[in-house]
Protein backbone atom coordinates (compact mmCIF):
# COMPACT_ATOMS: atom_id res chain seq x y z
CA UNK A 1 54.05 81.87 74.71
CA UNK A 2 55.83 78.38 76.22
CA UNK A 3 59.72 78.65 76.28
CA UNK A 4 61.51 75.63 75.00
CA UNK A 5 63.12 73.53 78.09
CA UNK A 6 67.27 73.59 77.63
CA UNK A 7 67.53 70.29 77.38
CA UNK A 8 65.24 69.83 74.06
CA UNK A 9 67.17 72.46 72.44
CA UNK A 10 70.88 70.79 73.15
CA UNK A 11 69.66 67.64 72.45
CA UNK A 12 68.35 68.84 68.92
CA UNK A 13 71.47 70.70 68.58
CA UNK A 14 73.34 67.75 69.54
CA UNK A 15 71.79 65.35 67.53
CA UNK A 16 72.16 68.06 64.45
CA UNK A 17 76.45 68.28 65.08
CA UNK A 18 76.41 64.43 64.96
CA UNK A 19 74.65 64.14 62.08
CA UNK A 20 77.13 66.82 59.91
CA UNK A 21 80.06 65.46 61.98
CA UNK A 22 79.56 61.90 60.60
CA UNK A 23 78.74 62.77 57.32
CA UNK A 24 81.52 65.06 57.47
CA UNK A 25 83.81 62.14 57.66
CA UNK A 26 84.70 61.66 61.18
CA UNK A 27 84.20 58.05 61.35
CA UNK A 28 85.83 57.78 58.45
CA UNK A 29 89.98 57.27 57.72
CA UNK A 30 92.11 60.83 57.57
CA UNK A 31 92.65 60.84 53.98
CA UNK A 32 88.76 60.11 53.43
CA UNK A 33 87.43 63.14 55.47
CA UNK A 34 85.14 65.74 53.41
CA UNK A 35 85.46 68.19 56.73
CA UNK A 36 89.00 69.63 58.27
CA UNK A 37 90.65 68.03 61.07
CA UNK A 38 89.75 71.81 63.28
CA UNK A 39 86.56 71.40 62.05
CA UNK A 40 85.92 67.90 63.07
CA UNK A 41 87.59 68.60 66.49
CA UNK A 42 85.77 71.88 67.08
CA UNK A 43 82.11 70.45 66.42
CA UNK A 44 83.12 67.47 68.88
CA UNK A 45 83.62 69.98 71.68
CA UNK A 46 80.81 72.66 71.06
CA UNK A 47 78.73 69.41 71.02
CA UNK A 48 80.25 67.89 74.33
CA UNK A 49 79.90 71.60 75.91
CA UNK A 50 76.29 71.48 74.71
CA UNK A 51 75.23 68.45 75.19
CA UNK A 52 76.48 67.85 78.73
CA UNK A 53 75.08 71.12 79.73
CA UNK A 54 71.92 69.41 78.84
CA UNK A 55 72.85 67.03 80.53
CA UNK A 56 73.18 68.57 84.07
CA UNK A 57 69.79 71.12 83.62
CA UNK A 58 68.01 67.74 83.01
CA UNK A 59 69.34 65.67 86.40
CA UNK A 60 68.67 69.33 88.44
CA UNK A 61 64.81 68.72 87.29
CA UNK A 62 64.85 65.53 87.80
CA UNK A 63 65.63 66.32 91.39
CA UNK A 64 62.09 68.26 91.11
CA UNK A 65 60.46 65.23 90.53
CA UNK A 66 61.18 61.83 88.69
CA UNK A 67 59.16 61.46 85.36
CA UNK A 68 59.64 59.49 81.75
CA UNK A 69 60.84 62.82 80.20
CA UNK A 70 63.06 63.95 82.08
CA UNK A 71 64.82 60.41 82.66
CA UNK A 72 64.94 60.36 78.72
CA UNK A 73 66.26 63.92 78.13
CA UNK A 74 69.22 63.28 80.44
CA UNK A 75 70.17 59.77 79.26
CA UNK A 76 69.96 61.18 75.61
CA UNK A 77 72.12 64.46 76.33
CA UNK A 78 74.46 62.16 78.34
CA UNK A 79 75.21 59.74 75.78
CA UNK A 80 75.64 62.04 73.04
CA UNK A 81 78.16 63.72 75.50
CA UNK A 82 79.61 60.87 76.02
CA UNK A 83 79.49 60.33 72.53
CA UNK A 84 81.02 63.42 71.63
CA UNK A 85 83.91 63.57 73.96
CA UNK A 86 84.95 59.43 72.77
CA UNK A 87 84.73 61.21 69.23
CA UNK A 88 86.78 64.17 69.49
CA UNK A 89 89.31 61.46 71.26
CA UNK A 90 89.88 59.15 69.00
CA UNK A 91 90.26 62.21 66.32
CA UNK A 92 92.89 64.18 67.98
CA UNK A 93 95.86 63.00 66.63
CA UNK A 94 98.49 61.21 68.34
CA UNK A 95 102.42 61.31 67.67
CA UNK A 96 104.26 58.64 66.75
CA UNK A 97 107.00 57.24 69.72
């Protein structure tokens, strides 16, 4: 039996929090939102954590050895990292000076 690489699995699970984030209303305007704030704010860090830890086991094999899938898995998990943690900033809400 094959184990699943790290990096496939938080990239699935990061593309899955993306997909109920946004449909969850996170790109959408505060009084439009189907999901909590918490909620919103939470799933934006578990998919940061997740994806950037995806992230990082994918650039230690491609010290191993450079090949297509490897170079894909980390530039996927890094953007959605990226992704996430732009996300979860631009929902945290800022007071009014």
């Amino acid at each position: 039996m094959t184990k699943l690489p790290f990096p496939w699995i938080a990239l699935g699970v990061g593309l899955f929090l993306a997909l109920g984030m946004l449909l969850g209303g996170a790109a959408a305007p505060a009084d439009e939102r189907a999901l909590p704030l918490l909620t919103l704010l939470l799933g934006a860090e578990l998919g940061f954590l997740v994806t950037g830890a995806g992230a990082v086991v994918a650039a230690r094999r491609l010290a191993a050895g450079v090949g297509a899938v490897p170079v894909m898995l980390f530039a996927a998990c890094a953007a959605l990292a990226v992704g996430f943690a732009w996300l979860g900033l631009a929902l945290w809400p800022m007071p009014a000076i």
